[in-house]
N, C-alpha and C. Protein backbone atom coordinates (compact mmCIF):
# COMPACT_ATOMS: atom_id res chain seq x y z
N UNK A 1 68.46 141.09 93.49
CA UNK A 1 69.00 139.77 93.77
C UNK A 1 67.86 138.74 93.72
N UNK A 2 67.73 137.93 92.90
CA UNK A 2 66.53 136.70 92.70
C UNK A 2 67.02 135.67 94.15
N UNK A 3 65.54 135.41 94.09
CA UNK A 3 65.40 134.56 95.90
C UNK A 3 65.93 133.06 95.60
N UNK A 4 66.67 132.61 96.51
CA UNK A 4 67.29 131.26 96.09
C UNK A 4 66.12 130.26 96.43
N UNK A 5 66.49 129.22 95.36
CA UNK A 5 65.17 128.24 95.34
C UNK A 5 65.98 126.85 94.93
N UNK A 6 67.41 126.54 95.62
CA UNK A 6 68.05 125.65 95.86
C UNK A 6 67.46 124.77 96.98
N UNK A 7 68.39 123.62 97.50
CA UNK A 7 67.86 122.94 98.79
C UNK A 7 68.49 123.80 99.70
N UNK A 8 66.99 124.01 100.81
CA UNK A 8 67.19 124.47 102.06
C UNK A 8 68.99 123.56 103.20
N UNK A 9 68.61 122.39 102.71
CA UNK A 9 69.40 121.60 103.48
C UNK A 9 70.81 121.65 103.19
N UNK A 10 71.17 122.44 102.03
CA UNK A 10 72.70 122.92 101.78
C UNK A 10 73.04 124.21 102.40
N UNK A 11 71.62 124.79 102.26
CA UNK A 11 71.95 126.54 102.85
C UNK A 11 72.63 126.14 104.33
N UNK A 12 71.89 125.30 104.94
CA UNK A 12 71.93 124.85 106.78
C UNK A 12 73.11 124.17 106.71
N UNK A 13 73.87 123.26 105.94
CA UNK A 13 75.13 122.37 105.95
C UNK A 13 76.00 124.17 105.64
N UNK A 14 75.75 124.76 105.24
CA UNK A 14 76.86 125.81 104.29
C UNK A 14 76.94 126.73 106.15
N UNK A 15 76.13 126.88 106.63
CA UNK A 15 76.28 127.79 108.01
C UNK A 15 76.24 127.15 109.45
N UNK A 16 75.89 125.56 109.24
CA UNK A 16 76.16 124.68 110.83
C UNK A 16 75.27 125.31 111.76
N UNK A 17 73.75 125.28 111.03
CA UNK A 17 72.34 125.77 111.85
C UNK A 17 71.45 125.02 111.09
N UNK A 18 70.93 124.60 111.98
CA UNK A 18 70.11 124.47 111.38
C UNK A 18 68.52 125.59 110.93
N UNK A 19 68.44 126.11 109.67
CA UNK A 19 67.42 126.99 108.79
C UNK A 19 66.14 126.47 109.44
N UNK A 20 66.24 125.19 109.33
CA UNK A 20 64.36 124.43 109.04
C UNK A 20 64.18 124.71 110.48
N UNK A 21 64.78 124.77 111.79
CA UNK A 21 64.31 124.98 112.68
C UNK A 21 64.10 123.38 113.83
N UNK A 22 64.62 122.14 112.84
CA UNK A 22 64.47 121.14 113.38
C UNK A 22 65.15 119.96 113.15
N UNK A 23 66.36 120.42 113.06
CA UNK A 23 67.75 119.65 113.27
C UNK A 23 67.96 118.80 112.12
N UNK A 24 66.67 118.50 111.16
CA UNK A 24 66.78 117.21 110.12
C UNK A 24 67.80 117.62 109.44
N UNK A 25 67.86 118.91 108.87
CA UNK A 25 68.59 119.37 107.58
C UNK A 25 70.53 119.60 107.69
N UNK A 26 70.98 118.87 109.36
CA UNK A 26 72.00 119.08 109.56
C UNK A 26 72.01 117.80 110.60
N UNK A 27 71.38 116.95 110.39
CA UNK A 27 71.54 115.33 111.41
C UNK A 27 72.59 114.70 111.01
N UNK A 28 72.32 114.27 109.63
CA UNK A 28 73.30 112.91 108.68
C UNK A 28 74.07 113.63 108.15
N UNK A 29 74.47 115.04 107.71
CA UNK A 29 76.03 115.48 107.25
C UNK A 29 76.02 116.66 108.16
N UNK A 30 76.08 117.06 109.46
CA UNK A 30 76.77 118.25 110.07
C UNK A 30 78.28 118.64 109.84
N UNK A 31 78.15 118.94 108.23
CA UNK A 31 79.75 119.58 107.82
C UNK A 31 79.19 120.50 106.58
N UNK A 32 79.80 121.34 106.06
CA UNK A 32 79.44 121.73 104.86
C UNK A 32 79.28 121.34 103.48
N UNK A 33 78.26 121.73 102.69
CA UNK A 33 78.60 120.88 101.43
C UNK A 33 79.44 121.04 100.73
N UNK A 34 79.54 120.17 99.57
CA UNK A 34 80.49 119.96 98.79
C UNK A 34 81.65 118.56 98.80
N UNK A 35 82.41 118.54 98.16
CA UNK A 35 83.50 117.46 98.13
C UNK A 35 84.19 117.71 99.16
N UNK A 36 84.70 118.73 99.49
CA UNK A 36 85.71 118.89 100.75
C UNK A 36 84.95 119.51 102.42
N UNK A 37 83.58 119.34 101.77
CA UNK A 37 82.98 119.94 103.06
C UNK A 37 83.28 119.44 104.27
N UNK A 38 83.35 118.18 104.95
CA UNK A 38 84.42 117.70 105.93
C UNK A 38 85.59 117.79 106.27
N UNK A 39 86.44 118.46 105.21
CA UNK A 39 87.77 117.96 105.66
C UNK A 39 87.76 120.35 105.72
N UNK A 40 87.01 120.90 105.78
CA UNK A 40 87.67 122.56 106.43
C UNK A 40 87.86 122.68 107.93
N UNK A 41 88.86 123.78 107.69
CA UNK A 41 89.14 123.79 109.05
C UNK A 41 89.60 125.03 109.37
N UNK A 42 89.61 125.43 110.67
CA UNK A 42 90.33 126.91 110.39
C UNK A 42 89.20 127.73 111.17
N UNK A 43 89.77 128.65 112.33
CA UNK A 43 89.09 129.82 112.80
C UNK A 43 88.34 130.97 111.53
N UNK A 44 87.26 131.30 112.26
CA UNK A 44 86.88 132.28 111.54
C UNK A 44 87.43 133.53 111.71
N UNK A 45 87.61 134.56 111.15
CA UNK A 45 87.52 135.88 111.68
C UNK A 45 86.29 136.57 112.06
N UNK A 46 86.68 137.63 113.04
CA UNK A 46 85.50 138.07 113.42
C UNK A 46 84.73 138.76 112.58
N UNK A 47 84.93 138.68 111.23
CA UNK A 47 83.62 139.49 110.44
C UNK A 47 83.28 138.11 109.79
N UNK A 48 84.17 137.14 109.16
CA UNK A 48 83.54 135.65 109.49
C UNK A 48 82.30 135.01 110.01
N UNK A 49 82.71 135.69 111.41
CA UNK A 49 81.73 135.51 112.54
C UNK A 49 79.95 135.97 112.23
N UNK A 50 80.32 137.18 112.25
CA UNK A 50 79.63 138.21 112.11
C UNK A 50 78.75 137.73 110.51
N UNK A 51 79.21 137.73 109.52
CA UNK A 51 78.46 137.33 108.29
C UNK A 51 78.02 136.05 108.06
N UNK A 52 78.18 134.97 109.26
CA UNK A 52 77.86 133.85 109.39
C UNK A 52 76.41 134.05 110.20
N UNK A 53 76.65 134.64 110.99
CA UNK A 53 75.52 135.01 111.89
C UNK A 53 74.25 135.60 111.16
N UNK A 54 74.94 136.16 109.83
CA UNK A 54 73.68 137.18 109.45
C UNK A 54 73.27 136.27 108.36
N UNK A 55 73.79 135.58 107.62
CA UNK A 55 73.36 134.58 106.49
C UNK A 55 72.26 133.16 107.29
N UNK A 56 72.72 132.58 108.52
CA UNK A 56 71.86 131.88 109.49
C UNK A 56 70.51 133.04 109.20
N UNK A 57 70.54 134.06 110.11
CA UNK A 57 68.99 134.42 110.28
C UNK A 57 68.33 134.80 108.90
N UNK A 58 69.37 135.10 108.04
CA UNK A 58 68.88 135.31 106.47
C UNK A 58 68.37 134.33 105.93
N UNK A 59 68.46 133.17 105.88
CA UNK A 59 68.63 131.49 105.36
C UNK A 59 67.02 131.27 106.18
N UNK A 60 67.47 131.71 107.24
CA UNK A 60 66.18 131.08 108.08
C UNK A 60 65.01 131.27 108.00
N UNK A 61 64.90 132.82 107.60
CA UNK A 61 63.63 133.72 107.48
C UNK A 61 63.42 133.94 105.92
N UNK A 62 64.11 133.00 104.95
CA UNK A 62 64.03 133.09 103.94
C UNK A 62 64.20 134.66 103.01
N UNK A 63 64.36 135.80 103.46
CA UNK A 63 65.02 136.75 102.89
C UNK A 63 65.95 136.91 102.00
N UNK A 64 65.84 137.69 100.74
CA UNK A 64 67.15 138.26 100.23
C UNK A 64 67.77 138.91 100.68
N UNK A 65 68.74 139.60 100.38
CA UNK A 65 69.81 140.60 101.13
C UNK A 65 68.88 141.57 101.07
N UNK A 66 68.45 142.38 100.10
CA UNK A 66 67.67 143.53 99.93
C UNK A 66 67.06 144.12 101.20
N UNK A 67 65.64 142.81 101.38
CA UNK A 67 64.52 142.90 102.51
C UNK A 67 64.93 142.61 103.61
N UNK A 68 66.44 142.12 104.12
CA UNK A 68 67.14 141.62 105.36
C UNK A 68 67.41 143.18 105.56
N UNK A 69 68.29 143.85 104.92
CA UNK A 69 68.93 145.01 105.39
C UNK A 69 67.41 146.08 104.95
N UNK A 70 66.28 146.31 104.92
CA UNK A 70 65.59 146.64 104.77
C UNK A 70 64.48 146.66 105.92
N UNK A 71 64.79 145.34 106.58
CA UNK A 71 63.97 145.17 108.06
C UNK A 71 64.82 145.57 108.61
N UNK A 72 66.26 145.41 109.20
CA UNK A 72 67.29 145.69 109.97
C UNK A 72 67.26 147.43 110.13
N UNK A 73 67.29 148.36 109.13
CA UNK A 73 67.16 149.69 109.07
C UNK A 73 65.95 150.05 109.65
N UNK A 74 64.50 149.27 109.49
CA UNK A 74 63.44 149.70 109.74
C UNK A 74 63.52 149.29 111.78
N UNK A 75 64.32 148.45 112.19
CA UNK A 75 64.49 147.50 113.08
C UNK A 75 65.08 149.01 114.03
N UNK A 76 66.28 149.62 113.52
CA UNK A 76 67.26 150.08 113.91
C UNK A 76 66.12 151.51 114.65
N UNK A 77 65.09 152.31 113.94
CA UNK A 77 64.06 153.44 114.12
C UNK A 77 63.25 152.70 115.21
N UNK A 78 63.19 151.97 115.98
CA UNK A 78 62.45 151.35 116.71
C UNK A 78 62.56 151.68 118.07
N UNK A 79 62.21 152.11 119.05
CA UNK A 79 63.06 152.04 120.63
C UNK A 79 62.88 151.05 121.38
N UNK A 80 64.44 150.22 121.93
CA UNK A 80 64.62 149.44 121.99
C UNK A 80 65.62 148.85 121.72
N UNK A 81 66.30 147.84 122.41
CA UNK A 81 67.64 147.25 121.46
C UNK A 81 67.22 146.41 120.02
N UNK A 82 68.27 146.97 119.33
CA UNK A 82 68.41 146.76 117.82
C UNK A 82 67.58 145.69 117.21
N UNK A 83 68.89 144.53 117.84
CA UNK A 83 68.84 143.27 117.49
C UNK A 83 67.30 142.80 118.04
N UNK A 84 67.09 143.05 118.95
CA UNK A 84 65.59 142.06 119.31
C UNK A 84 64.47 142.55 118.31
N UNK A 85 65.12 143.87 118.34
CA UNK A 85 63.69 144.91 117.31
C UNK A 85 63.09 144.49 116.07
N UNK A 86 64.99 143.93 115.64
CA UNK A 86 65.39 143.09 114.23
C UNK A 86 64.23 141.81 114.14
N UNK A 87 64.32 140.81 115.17
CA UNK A 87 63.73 139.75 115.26
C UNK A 87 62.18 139.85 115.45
N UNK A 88 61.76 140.57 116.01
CA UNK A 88 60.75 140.99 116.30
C UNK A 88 60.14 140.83 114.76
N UNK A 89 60.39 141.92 114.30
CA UNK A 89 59.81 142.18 113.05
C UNK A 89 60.10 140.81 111.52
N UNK A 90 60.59 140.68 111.80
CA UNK A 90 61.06 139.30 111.17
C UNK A 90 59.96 138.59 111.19
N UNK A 91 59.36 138.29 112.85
CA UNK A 91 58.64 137.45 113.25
C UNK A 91 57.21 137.88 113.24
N UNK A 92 57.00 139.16 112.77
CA UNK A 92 55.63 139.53 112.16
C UNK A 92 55.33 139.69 110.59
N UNK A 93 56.66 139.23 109.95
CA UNK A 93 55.76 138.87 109.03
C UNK A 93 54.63 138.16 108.58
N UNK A 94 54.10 137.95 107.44
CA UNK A 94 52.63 137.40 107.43
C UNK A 94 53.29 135.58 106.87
N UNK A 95 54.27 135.81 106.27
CA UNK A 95 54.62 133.97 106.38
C UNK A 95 55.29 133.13 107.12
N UNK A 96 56.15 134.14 107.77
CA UNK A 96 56.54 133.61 109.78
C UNK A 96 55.49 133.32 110.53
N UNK A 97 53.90 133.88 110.61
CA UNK A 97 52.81 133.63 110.93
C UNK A 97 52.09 132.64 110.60
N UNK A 98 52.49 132.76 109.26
CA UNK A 98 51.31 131.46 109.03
C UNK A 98 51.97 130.30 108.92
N UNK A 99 53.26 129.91 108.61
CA UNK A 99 54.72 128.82 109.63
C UNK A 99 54.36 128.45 110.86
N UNK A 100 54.17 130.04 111.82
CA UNK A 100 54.26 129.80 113.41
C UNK A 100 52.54 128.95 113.64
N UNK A 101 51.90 129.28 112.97
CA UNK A 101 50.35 129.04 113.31
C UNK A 101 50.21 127.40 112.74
N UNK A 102 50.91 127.00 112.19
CA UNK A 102 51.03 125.47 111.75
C UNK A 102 50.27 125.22 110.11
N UNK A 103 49.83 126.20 109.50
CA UNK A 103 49.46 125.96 107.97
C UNK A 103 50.32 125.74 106.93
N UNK A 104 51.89 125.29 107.61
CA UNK A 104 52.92 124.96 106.70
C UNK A 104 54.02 124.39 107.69
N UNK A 105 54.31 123.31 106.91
CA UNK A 105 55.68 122.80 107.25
C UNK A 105 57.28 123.65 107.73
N UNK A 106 57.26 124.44 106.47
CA UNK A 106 58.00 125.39 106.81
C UNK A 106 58.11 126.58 105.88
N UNK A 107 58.83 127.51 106.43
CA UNK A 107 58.63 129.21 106.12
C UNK A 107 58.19 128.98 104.07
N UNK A 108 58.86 128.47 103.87
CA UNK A 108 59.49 128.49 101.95
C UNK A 108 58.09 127.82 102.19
N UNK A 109 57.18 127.20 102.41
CA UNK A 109 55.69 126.24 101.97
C UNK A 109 54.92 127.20 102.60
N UNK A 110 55.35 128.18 103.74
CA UNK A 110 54.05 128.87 103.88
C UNK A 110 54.44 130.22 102.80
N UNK A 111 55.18 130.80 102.69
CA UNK A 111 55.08 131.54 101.39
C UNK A 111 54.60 131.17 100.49
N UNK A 112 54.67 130.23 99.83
CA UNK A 112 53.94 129.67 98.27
C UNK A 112 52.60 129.71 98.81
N UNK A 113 52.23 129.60 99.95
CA UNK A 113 50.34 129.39 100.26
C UNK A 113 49.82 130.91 99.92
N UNK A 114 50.63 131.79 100.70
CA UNK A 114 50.87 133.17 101.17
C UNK A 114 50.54 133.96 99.30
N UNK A 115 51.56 133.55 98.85
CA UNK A 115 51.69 133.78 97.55
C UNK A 115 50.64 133.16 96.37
N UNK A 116 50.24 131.93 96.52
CA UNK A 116 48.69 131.69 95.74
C UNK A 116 47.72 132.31 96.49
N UNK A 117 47.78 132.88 97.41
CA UNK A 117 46.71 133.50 97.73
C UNK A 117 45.38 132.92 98.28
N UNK A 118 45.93 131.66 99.10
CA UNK A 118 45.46 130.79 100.15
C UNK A 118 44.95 131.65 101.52
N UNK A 119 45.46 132.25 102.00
CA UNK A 119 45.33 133.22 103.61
C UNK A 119 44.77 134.30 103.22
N UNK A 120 44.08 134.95 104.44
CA UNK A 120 43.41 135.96 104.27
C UNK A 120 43.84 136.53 105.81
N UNK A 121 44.19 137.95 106.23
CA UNK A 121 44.10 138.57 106.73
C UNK A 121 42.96 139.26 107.75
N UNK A 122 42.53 139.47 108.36
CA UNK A 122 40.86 139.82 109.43
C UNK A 122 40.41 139.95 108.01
N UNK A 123 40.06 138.99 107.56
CA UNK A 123 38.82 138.46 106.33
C UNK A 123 39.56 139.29 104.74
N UNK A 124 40.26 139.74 105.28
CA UNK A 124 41.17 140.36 103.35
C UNK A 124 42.57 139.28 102.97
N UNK A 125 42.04 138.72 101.35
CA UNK A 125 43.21 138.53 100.86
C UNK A 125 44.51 138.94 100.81
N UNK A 126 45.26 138.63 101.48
CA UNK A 126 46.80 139.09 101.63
C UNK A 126 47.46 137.78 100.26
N UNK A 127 48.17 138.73 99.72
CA UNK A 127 49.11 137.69 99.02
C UNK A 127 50.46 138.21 99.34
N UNK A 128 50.69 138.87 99.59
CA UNK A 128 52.57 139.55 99.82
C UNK A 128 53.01 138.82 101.26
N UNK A 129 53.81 137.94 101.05
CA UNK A 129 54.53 136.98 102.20
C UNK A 129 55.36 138.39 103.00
N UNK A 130 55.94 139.39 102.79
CA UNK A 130 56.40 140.38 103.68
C UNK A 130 55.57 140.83 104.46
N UNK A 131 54.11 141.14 103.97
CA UNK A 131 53.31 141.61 104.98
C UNK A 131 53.46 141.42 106.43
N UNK A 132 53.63 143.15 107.00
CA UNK A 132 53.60 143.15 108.43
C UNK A 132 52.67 143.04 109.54
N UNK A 133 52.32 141.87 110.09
CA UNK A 133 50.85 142.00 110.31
C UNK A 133 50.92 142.33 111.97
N UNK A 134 49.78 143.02 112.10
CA UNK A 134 49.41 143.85 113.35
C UNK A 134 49.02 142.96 114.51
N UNK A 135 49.51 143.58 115.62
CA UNK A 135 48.98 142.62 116.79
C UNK A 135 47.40 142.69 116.76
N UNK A 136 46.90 141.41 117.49
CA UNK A 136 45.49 141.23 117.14
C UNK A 136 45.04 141.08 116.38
N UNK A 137 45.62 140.89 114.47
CA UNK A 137 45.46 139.97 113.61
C UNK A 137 44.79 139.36 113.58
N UNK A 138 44.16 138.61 112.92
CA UNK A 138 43.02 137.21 112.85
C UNK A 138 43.93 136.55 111.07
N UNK A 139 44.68 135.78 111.42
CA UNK A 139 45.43 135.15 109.96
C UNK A 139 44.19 133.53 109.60
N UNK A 140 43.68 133.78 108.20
CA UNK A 140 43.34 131.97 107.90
C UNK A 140 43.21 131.80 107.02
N UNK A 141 42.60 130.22 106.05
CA UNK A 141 42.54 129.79 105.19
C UNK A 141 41.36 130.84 104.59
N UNK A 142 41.86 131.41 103.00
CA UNK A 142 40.23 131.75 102.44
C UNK A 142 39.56 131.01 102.41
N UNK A 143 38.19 131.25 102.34
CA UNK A 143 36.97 130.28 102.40
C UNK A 143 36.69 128.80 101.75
N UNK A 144 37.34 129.62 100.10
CA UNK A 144 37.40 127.85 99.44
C UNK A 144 38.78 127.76 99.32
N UNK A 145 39.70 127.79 100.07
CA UNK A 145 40.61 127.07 100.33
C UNK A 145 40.81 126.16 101.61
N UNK A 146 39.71 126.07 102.28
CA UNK A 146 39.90 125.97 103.50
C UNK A 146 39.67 124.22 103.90
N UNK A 147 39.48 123.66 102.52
CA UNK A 147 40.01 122.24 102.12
C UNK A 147 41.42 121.93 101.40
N UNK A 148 42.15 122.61 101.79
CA UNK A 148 43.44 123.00 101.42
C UNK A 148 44.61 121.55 101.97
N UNK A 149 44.96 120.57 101.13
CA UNK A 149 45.40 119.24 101.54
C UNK A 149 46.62 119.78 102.12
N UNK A 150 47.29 120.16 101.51
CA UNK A 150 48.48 120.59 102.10
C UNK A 150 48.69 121.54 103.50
N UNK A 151 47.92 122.15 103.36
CA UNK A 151 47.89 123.26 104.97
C UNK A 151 47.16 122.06 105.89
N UNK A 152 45.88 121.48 106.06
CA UNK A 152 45.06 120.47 106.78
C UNK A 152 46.12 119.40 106.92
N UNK A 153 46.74 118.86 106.18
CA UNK A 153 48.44 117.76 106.78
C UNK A 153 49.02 118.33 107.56
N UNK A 154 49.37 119.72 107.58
CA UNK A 154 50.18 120.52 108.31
C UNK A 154 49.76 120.89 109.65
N UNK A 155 48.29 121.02 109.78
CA UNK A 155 48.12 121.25 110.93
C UNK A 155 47.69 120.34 111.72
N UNK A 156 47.30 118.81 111.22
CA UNK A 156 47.50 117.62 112.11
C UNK A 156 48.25 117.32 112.63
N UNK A 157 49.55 117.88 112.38
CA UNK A 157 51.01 117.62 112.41
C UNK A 157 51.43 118.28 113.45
N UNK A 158 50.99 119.35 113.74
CA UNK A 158 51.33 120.34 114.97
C UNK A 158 50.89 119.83 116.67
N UNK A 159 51.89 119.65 116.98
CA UNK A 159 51.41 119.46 118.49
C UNK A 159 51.79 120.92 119.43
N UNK A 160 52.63 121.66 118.99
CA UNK A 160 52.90 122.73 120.10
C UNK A 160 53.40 124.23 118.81
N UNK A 161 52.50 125.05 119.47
CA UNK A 161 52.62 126.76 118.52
C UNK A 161 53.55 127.55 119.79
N UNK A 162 54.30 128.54 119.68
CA UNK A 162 54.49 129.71 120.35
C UNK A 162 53.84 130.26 120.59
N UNK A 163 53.87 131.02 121.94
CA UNK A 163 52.84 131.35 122.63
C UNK A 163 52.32 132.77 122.35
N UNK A 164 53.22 133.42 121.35
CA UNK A 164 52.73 134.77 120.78
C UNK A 164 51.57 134.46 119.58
N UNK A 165 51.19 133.27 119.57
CA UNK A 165 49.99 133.18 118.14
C UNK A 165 49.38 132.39 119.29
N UNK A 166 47.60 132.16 118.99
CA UNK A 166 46.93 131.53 119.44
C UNK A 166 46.17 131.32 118.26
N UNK A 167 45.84 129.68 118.45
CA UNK A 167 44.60 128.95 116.96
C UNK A 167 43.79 128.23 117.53
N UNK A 168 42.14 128.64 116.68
CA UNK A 168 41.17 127.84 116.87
C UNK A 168 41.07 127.19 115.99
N UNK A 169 41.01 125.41 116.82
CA UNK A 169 41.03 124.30 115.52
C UNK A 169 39.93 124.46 115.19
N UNK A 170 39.03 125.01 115.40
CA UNK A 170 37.39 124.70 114.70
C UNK A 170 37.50 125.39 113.88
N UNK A 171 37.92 126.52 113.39
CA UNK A 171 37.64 127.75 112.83
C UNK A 171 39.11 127.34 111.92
N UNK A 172 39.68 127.36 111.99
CA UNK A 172 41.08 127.29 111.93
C UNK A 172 41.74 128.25 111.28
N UNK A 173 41.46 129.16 112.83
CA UNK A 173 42.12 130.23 113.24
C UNK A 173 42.98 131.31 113.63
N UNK A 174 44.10 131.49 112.95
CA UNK A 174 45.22 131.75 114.17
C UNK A 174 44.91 133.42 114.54
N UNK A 175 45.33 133.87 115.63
CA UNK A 175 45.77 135.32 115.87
C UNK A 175 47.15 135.52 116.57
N UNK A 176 47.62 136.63 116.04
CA UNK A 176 48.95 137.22 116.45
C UNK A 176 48.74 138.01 117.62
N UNK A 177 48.64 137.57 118.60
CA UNK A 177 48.40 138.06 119.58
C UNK A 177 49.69 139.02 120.69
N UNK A 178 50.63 138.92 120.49
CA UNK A 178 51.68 139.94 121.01
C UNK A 178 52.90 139.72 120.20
N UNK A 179 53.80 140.40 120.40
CA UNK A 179 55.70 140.11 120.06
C UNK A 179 56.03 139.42 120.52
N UNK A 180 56.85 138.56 120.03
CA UNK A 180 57.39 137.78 121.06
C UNK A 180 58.44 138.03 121.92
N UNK A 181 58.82 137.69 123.04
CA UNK A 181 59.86 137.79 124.18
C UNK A 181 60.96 137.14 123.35
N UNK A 182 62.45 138.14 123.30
CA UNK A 182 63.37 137.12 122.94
C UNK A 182 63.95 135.57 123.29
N UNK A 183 63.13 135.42 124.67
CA UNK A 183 63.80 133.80 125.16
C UNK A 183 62.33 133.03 124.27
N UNK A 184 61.61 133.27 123.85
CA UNK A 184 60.75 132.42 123.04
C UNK A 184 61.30 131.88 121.39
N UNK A 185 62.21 132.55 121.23
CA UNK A 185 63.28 133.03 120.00
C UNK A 185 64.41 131.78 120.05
N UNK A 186 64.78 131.62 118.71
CA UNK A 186 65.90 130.32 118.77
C UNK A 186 67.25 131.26 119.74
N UNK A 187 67.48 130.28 120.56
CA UNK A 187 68.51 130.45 121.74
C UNK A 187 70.00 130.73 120.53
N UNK A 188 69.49 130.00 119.70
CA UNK A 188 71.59 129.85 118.77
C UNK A 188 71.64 130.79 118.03
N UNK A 189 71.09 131.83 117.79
CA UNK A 189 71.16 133.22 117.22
C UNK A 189 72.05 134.22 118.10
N UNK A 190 72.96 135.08 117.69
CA UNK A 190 73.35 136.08 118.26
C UNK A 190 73.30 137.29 117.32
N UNK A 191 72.25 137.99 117.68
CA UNK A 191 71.73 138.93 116.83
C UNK A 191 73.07 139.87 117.05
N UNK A 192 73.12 139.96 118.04
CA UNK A 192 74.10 141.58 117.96
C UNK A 192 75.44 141.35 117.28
N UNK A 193 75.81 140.32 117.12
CA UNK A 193 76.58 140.18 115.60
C UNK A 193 76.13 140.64 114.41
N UNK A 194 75.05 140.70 113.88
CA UNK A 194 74.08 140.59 113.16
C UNK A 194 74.34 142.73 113.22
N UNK A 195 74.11 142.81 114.03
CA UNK A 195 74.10 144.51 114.42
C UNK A 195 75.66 144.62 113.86
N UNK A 196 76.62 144.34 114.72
CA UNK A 196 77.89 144.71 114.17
C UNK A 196 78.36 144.48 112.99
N UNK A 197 77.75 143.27 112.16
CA UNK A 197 78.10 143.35 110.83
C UNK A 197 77.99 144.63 109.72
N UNK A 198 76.66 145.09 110.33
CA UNK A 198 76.19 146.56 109.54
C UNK A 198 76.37 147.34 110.14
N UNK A 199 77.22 147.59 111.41
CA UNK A 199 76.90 148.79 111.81
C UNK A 199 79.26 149.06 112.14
N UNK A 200 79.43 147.73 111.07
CA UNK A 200 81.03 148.30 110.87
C UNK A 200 81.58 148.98 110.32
């Protein structure tokens, strides 16, 4: 399945979440797109429900179907409940990281950095945006990228990180320093829908 490279801001009108994480992409039309996107109406059904739920965290974390049900299985071998296990790992990828650490606007801009091969790993080139990166990590700019206009806008821009990454502006630094707690996690997710969709 090829990765969609449409506007983010239809994916978020198409599921009434906002994807970007910051309400813009669902302010001025909170309805779905299209010509009749205002005027639907109508209960969902509960697998409705359920595949709405899983296209949100899909949309969000930028995934294809493939690597969604690919973390979810890997999620499921974990001990622990499912769904958090799910998120968890989501949230260690290496371009959820470098998103969460402020070297991008958002997930789809820190992949393309991820992917030219901008970041480096405890001092190794990482280019694979799936990369699962280990607690205690050290994520940053390679050396001569580290005049990088686009990431340096991005991180002027940041006033507040989650508290599972910590960054040194001098260095400009981040580390992945634990998992995160699910209440650190967007509150409008209900993962265990997300579970029952695949596990019907």
């Amino acid at each position: 399945m090829a990765r969609y490279t449409g506007p983010s801001y239809k994916q978020s009108r198409r599921v009434g979440f906002s994807t970007l994480e910051n309400g813009k992409d669902i302010a001025r039309r909170p309805y779905g797109p299209g010509q009749h996107g205002n005027q639907r109406k109508g209960k969902l059904s509960n697998y409705g429900e359920q595949l709405k739920e899983k296209q949100k965290v899909r949309f969000m974390y930028g995934l294809n179907e493939k690597q969604f049900r690919k973390t979810f299985n890997e999620a499921a071998k974990i001990k622990g409940i499912h769904g958090e296990n799910f998120l968890k790992l989501l949230e260690s990828r290496l371009d959820n990281l470098v998103y969460r650490m402020g070297f991008a606007n958002t997930r789809r801009a820190a992949r393309q950095l991820v992917n030219h091969g901008h970041i480096t790993v405890d001092g190794n080139k990482v280019d694979i945006p799936s990369f699962r990166v280990k607690i205690g990590s050290k994520i940053t700019l390679k050396e001569n990228s580290k005049d990088h206009k686009a990431a340096l806008a991005s991180l002027e821009k940041i006033n507040k990180r989650v508290e599972f990454v910590t960054f040194d502006d001098s260095k400009k630094e981040g580390t992945f320093v634990r998992l995160p707690e699910r209440h650190e996690l967007n509150a409008d997710i209900n993962e265990s829908l997300i579970v029952e969709f695949y596990n019907r």
